[in-house]
N, C-alpha and C. Protein backbone atom coordinates (compact mmCIF):
# COMPACT_ATOMS: atom_id res chain seq x y z
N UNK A 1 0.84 -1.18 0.00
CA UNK A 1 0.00 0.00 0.00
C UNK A 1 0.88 1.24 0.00
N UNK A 2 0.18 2.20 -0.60
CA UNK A 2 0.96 3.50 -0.64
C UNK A 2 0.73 4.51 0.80
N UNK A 3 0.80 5.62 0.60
CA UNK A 3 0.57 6.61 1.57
C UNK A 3 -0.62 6.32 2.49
N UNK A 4 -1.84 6.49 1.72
CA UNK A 4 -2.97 6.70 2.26
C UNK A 4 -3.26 4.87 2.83
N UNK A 5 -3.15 4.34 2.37
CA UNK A 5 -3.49 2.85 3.19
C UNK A 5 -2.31 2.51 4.58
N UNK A 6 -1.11 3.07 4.25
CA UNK A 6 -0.42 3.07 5.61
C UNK A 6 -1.07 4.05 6.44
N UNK A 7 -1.12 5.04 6.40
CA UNK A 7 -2.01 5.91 7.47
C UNK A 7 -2.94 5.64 7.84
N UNK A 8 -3.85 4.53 6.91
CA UNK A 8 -5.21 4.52 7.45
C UNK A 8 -5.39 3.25 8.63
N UNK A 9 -4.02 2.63 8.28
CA UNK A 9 -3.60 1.36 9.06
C UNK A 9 -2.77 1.80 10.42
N UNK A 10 -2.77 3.30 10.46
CA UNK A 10 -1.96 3.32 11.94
C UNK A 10 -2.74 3.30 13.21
N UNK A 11 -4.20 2.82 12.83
CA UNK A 11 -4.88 3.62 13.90
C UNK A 11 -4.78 4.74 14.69
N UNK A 12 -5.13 5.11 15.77
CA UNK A 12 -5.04 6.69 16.39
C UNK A 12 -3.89 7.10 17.25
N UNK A 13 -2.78 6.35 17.50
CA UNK A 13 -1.88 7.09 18.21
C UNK A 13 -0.71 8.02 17.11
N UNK A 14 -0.49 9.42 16.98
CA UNK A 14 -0.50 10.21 16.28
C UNK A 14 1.12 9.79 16.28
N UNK A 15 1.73 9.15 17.17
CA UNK A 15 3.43 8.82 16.94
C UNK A 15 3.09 7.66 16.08
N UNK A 16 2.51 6.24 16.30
CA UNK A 16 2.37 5.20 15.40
C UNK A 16 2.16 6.27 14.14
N UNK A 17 0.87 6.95 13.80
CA UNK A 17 0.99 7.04 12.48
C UNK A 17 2.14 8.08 11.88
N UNK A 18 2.88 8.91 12.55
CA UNK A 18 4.27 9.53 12.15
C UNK A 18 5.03 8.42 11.72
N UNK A 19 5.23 7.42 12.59
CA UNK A 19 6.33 6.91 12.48
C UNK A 19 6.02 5.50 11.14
N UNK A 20 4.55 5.89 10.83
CA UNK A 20 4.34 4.84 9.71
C UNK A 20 4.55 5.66 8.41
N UNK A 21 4.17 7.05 8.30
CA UNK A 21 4.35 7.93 7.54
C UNK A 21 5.90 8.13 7.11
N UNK A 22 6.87 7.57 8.11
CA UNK A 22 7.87 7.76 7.81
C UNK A 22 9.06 6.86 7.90
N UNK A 23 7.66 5.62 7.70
CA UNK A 23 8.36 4.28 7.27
C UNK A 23 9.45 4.28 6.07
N UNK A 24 9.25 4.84 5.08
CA UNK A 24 10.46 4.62 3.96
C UNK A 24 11.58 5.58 3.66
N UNK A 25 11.38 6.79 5.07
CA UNK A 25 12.42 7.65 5.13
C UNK A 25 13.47 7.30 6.05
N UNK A 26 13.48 6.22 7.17
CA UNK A 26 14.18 6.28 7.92
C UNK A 26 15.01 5.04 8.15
N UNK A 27 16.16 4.89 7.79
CA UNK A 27 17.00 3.68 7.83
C UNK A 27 17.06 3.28 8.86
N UNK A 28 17.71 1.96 9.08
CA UNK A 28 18.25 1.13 10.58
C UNK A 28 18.83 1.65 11.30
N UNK A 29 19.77 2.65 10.60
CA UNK A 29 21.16 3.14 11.44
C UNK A 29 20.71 4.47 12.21
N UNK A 30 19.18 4.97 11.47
CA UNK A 30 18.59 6.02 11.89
C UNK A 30 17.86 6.33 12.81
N UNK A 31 17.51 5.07 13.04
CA UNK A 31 15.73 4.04 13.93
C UNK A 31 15.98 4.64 15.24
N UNK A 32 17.49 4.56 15.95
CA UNK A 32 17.27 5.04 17.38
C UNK A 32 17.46 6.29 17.56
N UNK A 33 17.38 6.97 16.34
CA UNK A 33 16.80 8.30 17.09
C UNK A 33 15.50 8.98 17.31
N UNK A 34 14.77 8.20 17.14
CA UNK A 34 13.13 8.29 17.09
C UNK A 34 12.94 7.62 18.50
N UNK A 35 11.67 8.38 19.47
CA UNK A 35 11.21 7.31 20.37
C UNK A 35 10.40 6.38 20.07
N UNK A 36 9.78 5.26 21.14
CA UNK A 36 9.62 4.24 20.79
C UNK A 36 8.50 4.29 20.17
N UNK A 37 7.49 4.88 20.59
CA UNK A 37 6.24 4.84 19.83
C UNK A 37 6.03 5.46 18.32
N UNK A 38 7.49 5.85 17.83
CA UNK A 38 7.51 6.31 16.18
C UNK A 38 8.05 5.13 15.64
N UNK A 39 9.02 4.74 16.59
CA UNK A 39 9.61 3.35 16.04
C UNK A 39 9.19 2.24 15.68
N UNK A 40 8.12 2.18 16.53
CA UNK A 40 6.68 1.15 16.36
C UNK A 40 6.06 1.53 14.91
N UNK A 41 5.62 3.00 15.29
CA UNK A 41 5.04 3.00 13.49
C UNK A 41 5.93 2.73 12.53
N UNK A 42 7.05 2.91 12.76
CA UNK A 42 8.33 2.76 11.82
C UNK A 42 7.93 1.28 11.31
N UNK A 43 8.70 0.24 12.46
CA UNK A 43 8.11 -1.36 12.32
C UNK A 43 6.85 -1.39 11.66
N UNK A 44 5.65 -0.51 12.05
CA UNK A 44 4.20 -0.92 11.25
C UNK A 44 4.46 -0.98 10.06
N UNK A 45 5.15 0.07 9.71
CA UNK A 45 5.15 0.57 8.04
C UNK A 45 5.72 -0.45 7.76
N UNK A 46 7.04 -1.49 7.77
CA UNK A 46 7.87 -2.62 7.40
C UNK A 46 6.77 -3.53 7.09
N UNK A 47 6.29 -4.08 8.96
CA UNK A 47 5.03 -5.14 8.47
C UNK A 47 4.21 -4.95 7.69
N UNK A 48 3.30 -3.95 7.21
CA UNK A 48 2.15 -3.71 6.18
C UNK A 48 3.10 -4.02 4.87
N UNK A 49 4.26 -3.52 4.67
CA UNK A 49 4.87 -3.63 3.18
C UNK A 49 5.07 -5.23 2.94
N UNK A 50 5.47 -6.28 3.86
CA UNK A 50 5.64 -7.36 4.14
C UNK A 50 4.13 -7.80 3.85
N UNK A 51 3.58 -7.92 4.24
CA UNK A 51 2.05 -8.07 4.63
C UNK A 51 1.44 -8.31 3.04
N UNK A 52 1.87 -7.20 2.63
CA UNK A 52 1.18 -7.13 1.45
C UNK A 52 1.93 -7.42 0.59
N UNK A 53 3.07 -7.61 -0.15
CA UNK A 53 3.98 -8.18 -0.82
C UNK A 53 3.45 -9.53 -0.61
N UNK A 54 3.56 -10.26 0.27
CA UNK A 54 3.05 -11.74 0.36
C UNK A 54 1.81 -12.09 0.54
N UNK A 55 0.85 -11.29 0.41
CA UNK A 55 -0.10 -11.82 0.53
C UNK A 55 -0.62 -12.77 -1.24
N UNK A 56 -1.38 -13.45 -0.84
CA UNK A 56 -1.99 -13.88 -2.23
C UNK A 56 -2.47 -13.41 -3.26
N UNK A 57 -3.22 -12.44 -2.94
CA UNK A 57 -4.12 -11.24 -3.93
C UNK A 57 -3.22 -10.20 -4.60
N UNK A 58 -1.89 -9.99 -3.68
CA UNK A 58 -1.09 -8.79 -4.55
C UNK A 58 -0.53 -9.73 -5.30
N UNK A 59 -0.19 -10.70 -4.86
CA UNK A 59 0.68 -12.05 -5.94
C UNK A 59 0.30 -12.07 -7.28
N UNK A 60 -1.50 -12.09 -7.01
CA UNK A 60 -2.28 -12.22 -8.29
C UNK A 60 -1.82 -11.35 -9.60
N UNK A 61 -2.66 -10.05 -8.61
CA UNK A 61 -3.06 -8.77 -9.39
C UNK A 61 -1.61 -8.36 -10.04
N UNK A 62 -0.30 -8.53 -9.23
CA UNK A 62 1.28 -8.41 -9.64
C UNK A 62 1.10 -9.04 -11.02
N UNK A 63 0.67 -10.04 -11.22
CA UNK A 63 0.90 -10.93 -12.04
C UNK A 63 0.36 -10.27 -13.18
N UNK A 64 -0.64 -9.79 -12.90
CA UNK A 64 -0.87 -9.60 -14.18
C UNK A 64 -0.81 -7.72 -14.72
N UNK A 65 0.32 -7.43 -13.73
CA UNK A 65 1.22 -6.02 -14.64
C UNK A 65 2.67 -6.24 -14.84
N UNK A 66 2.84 -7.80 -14.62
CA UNK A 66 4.28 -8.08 -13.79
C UNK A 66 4.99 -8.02 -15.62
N UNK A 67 4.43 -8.70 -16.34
CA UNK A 67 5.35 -8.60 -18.30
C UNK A 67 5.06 -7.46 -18.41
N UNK A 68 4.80 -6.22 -18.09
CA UNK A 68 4.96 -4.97 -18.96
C UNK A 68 5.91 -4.29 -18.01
N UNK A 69 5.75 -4.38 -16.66
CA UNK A 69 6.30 -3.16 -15.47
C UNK A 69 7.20 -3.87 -14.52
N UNK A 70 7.19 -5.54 -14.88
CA UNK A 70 8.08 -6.47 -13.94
C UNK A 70 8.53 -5.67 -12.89
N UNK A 71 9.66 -5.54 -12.01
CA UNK A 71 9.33 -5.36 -10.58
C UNK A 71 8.90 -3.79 -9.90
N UNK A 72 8.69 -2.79 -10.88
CA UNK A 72 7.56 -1.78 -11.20
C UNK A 72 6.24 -2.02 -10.45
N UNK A 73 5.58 -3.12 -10.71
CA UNK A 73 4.42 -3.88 -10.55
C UNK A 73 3.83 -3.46 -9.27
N UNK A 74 4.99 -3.83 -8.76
CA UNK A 74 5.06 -3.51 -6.51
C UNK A 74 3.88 -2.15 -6.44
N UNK A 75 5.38 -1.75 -7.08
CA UNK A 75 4.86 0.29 -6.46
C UNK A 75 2.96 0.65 -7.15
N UNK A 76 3.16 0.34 -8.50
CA UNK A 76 1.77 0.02 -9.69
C UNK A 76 1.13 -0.56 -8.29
N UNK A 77 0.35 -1.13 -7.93
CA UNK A 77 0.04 -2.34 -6.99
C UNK A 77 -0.52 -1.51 -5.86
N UNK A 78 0.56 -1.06 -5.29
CA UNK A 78 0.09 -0.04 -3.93
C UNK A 78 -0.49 1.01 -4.29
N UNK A 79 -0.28 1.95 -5.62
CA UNK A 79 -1.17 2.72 -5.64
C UNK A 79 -2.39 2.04 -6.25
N UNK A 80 -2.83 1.68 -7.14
CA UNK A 80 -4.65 0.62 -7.28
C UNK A 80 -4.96 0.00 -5.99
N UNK A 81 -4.05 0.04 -5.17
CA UNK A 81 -4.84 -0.20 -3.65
C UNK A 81 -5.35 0.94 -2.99
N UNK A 82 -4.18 1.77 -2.82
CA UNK A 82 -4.86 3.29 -2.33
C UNK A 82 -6.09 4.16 -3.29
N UNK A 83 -5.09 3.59 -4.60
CA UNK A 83 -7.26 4.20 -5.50
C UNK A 83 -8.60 3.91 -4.55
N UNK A 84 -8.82 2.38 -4.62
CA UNK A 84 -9.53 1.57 -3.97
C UNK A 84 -10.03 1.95 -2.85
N UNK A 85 -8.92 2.17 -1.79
CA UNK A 85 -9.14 2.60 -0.59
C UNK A 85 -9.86 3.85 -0.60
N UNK A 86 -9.26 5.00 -1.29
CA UNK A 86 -9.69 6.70 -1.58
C UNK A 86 -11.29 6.45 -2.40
N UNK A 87 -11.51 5.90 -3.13
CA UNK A 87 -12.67 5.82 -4.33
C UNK A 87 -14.08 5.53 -2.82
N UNK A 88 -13.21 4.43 -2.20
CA UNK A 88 -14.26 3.46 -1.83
C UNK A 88 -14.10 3.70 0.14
N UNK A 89 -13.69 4.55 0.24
CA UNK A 89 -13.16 5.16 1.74
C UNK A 89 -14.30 4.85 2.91
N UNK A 90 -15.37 4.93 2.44
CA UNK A 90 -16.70 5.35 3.40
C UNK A 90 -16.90 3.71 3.66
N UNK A 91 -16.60 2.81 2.77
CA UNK A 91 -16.68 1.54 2.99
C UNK A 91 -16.05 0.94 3.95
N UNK A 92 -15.07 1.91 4.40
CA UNK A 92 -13.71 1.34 5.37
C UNK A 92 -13.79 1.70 6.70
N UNK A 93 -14.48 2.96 6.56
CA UNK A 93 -13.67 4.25 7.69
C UNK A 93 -15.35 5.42 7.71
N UNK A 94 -15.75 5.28 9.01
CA UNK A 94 -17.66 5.64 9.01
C UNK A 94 -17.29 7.46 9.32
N UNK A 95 -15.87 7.80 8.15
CA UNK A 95 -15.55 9.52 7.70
C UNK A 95 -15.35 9.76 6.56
N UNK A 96 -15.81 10.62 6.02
CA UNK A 96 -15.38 11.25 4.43
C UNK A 96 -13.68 11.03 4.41
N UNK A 97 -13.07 10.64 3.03
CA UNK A 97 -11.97 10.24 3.29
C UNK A 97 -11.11 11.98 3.06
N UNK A 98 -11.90 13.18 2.92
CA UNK A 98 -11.84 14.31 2.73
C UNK A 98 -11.34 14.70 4.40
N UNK A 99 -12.62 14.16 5.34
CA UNK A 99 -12.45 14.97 6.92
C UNK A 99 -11.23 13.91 7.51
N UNK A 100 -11.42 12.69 6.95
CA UNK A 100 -10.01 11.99 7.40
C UNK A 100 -8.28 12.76 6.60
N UNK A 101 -8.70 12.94 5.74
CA UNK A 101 -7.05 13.64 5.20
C UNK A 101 -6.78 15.16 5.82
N UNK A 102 -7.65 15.73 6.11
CA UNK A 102 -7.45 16.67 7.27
C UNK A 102 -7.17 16.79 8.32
N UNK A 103 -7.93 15.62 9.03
CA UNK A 103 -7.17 14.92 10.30
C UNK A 103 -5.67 14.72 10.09
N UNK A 104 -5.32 13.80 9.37
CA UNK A 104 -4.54 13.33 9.29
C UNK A 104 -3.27 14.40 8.88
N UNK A 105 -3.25 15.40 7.81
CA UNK A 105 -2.59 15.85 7.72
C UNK A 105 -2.44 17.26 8.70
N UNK A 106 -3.13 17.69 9.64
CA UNK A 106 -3.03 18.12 10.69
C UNK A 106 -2.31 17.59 11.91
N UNK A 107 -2.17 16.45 12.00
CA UNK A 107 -1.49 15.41 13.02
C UNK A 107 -0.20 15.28 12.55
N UNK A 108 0.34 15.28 11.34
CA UNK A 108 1.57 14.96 10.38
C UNK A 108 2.25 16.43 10.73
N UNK A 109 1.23 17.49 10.45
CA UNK A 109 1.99 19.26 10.41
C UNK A 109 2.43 19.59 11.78
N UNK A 110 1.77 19.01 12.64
CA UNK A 110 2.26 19.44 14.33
C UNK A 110 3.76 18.49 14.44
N UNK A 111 3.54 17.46 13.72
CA UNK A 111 5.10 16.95 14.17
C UNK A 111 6.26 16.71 13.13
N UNK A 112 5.79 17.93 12.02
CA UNK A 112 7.13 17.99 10.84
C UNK A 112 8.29 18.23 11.45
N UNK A 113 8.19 19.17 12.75
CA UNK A 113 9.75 19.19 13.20
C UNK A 113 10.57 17.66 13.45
N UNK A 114 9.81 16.45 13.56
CA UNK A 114 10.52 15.71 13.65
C UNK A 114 10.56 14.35 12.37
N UNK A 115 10.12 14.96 11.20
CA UNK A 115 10.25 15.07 10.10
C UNK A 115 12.13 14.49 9.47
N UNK A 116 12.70 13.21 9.01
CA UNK A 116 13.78 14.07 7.91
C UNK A 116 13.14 14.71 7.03
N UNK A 117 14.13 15.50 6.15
CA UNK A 117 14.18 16.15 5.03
C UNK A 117 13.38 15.73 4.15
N UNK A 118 13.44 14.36 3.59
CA UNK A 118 12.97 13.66 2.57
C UNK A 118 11.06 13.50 3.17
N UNK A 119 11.23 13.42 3.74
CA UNK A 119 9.53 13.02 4.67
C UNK A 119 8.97 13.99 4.27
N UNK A 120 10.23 15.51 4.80
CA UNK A 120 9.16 16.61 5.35
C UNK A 120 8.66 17.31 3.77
N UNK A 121 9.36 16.81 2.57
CA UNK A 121 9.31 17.40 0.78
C UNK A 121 8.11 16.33 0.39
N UNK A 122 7.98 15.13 1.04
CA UNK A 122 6.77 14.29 0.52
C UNK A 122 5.48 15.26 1.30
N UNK A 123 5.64 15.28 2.40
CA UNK A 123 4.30 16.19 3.14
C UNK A 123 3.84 16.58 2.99
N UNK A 124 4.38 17.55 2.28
CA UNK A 124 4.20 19.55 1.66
C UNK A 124 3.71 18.81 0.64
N UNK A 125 4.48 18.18 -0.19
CA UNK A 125 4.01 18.12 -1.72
C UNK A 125 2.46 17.34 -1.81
N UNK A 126 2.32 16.53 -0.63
CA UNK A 126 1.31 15.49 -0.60
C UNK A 126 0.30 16.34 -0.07
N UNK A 127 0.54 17.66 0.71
CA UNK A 127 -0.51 18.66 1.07
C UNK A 127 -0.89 19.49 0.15
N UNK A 128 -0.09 19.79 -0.50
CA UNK A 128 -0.24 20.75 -1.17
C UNK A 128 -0.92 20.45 -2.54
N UNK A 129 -0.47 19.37 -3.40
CA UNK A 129 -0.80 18.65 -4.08
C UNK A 129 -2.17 17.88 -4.07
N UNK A 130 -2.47 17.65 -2.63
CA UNK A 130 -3.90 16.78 -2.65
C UNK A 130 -3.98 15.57 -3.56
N UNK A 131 -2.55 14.78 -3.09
CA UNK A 131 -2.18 13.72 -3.28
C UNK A 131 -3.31 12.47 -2.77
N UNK A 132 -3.90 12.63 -1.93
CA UNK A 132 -4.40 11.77 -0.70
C UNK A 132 -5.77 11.83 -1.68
N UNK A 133 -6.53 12.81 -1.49
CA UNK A 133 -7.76 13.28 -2.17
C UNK A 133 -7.76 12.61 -3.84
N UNK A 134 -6.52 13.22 -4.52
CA UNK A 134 -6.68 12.73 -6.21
C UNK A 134 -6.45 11.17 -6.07
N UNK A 135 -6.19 10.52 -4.98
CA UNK A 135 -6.12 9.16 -5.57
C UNK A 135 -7.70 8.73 -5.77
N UNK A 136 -8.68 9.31 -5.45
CA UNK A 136 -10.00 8.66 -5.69
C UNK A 136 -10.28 8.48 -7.59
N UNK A 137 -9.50 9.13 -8.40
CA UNK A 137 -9.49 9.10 -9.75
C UNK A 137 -8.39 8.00 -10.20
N UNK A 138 -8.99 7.79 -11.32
CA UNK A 138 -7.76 7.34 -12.27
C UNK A 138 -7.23 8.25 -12.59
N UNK A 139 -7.74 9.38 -13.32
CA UNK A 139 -6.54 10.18 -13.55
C UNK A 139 -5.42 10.78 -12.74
N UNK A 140 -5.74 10.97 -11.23
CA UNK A 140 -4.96 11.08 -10.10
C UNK A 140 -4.20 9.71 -9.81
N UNK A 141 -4.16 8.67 -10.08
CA UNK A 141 -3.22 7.73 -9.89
C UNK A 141 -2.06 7.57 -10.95
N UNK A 142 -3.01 8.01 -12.63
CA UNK A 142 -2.12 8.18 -13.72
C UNK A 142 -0.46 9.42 -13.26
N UNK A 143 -1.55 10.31 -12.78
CA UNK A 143 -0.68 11.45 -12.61
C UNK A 143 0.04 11.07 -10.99
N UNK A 144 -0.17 10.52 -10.79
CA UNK A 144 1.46 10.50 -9.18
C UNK A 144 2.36 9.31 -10.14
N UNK A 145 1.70 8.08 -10.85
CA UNK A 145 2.48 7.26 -11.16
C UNK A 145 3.60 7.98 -12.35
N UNK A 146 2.61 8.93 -12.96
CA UNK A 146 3.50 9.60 -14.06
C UNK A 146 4.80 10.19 -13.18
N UNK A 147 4.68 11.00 -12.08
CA UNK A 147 5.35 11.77 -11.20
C UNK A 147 6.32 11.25 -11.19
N UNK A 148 6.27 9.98 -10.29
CA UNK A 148 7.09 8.96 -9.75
C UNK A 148 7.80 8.52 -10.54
N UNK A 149 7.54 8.03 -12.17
CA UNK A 149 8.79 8.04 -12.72
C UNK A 149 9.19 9.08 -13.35
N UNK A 150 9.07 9.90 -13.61
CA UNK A 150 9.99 11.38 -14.17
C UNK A 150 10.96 11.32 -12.66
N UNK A 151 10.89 11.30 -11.55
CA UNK A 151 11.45 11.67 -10.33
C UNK A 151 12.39 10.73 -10.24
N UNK A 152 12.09 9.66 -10.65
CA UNK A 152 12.90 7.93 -10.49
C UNK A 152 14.09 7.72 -11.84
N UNK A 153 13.36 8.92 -13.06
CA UNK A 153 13.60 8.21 -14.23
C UNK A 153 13.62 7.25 -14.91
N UNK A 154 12.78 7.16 -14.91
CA UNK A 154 12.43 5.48 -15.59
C UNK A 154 10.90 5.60 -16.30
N UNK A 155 10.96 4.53 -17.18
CA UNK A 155 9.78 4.70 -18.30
C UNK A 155 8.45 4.75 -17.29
N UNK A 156 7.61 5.43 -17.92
CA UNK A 156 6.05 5.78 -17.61
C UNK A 156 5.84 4.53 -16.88
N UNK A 157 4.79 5.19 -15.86
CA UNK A 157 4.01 3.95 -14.97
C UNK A 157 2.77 4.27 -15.21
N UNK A 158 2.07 5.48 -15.52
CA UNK A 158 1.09 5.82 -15.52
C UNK A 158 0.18 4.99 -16.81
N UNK A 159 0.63 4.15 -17.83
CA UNK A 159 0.08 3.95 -18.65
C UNK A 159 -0.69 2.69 -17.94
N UNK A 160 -0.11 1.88 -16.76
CA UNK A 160 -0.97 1.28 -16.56
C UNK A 160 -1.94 0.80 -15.83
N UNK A 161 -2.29 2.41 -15.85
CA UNK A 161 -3.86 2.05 -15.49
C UNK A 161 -4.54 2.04 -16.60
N UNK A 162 -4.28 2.07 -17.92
CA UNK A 162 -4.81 1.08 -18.91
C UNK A 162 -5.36 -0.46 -18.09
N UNK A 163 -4.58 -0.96 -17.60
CA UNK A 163 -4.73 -2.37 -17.21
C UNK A 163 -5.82 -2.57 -16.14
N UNK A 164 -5.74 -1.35 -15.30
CA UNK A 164 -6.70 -0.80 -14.13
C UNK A 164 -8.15 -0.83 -14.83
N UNK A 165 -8.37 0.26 -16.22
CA UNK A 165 -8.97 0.33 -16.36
C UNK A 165 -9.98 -0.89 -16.98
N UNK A 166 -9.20 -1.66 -17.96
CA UNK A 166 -10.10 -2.85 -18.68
C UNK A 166 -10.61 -3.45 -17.51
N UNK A 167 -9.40 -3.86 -16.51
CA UNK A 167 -10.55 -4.68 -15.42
C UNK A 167 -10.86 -4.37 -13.92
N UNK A 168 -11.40 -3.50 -14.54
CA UNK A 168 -11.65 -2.46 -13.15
C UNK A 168 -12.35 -3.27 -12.27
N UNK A 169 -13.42 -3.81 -12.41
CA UNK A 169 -14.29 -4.39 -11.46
C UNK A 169 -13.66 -5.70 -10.55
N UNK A 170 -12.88 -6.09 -11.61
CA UNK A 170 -11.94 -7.55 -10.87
C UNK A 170 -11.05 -6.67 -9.86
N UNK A 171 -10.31 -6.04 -10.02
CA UNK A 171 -9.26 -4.80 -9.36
C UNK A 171 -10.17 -5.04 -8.13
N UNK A 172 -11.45 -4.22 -8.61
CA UNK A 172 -12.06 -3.84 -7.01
C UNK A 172 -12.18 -4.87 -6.07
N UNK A 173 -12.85 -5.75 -6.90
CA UNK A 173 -13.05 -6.78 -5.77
C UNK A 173 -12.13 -7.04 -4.87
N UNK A 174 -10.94 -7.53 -5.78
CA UNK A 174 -9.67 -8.40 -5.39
C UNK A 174 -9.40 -7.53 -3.98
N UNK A 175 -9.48 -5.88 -4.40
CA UNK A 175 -8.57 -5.33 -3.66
C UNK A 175 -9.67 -4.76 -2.46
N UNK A 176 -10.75 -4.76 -2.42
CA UNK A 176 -11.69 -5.12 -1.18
C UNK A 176 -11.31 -6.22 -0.13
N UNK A 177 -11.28 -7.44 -0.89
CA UNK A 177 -10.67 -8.68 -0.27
C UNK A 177 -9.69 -8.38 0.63
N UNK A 178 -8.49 -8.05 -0.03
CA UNK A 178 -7.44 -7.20 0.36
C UNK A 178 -7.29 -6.90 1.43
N UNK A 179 -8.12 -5.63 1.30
CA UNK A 179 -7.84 -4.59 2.64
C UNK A 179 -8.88 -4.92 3.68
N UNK A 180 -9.54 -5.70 3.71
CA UNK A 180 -10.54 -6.51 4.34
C UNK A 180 -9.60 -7.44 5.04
N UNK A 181 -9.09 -8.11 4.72
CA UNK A 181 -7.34 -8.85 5.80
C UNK A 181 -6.60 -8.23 6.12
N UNK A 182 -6.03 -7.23 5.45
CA UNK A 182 -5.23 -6.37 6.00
C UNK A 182 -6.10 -5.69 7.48
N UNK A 183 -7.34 -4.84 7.30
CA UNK A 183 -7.32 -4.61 8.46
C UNK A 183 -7.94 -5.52 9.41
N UNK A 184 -8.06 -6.83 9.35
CA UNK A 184 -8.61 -7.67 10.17
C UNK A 184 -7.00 -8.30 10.83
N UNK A 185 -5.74 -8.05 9.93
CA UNK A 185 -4.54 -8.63 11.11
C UNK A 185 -4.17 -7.48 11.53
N UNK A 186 -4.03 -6.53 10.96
CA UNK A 186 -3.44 -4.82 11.80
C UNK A 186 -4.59 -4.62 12.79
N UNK A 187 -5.46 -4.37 12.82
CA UNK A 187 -6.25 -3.61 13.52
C UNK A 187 -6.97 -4.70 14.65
N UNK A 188 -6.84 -5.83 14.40
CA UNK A 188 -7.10 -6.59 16.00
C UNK A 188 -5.69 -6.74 16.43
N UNK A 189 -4.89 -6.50 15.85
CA UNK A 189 -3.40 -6.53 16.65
C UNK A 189 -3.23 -5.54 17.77
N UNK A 190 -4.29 -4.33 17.77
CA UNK A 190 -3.92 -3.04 18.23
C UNK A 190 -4.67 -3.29 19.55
C-alpha cells in the first residue's frame, strides 16, 4: 500500500501514524533516534509492506502487470490499492476520506519538526498537491504514477492504469478482499 493505506492502518496514536508515515524515510542506522512509539510505526510501516507483498491477492493482481512493469508492478500495486481505498473510503472508515485527510494531515503538520528532510518534501508536496484526495481518480493515480517516474527516471508507470482500467471491477473486488485482511490482522493486533 501507498501513503494513504499506511495511514489509514496506523490507527489513532498520532506517533504510530508519524512513524508509519515515515516508514520509507528512515533507515536502521537512523531508527534510534526516534522514540519508541515512532519506532513502532516505523516497524508498522515494514510489516504492512511485508504483509502485502506476500499476501496472495497482490501475488495475483502483480501478475498480471508483472510482463509490462516487472518489478515496477510492486509500487503500480500499492497505488490501485490506495485508489480503492480513496474511491471506496466510506466503505472502510464511518468519515469522508476528505475529513479523514485533514485529520490526518493536521497530526503529520504538528510533528514535521521531527520530520527528515525527505519526509518533510513528501508532506508539503502530498498537502499541497492533494495527493491523498486525487487518488479517488484514475486520472490522479495516472498522474502521481507519471510523477514517480519522471522523479525515479524510468519509463512511464502511468500507462498502466490502462490495465486498471479494462478490469476495473476484478481490481475492485480483489482489492476489497485485500484490505478486508489487512485490516482484520493490523487492527485486531492493536
Amino acid at each position: 500500500m501507498n501513503y494513504l493505506g499506511h495511514l489509514f492502518l496506523s490507527g489513532s496514536d498520532e506517533k504510530i501514524l508519524l512513524g508509519n508515515f515515515l516508514g520509507d524515510h528512515v533507515s536502521n542506522k537512523t531508527l534510534h533516534l526516534y522514540d519508541l512509539s515512532i519506532q513502532r510505526g516505523i516497524e508498522l510501516h515494514r510489516e504492512i509492506d511485508l504483509f502485502t507483498d506476500r499476501h496472495p491477492i497482490s501475488q495475483e493482481l502483480r501478475g498480471m502487470l508483472f510482463d509490462q512493469y516487472r518489478h515496477r508492478s510492486r509500487v503500480i500495486l500499492d497505488l490501485f490499492y490506495d485508489h480503492f481505498l480513496a474511491a471506496d473510503f466510506c466503505d472502510f472508515l464511518s468519515v469522508s476520506l476528505l475529513d479523514y485527510v485533514i485529520k490526518v494531515s493536521d497530526i503529520l503538520q504538528k510533528q514535521l519538526h521531527l520530520m527528515p528532510d525527505s519526509a518533510k518534501h513528501y508532506f508539503i508536496a502530498m498537502r499541497k498537491y492533494g495527493w491523498l484526495e486525487g487518488y479517488t481518480s484514475i486520472d490522479g493515480i495516472r498522474l502521481v504514477l507519471n510523477q514517480m517516474s519522471r522523479r525515479k527516471n524510468i519509463d512511464s508507470m502511468g500507462s498502466s492504469v490502462e490495465v486498471l482500467d479494462k478490469h476495473y471491477s476484478y481490481f475492485k473486488a480483489r482489492t476489497h478482499m485485500f484490505l478486508n485482511d489487512a485490516i482484520a490482522h493490523f487492527v485486531s493486533e492493536k
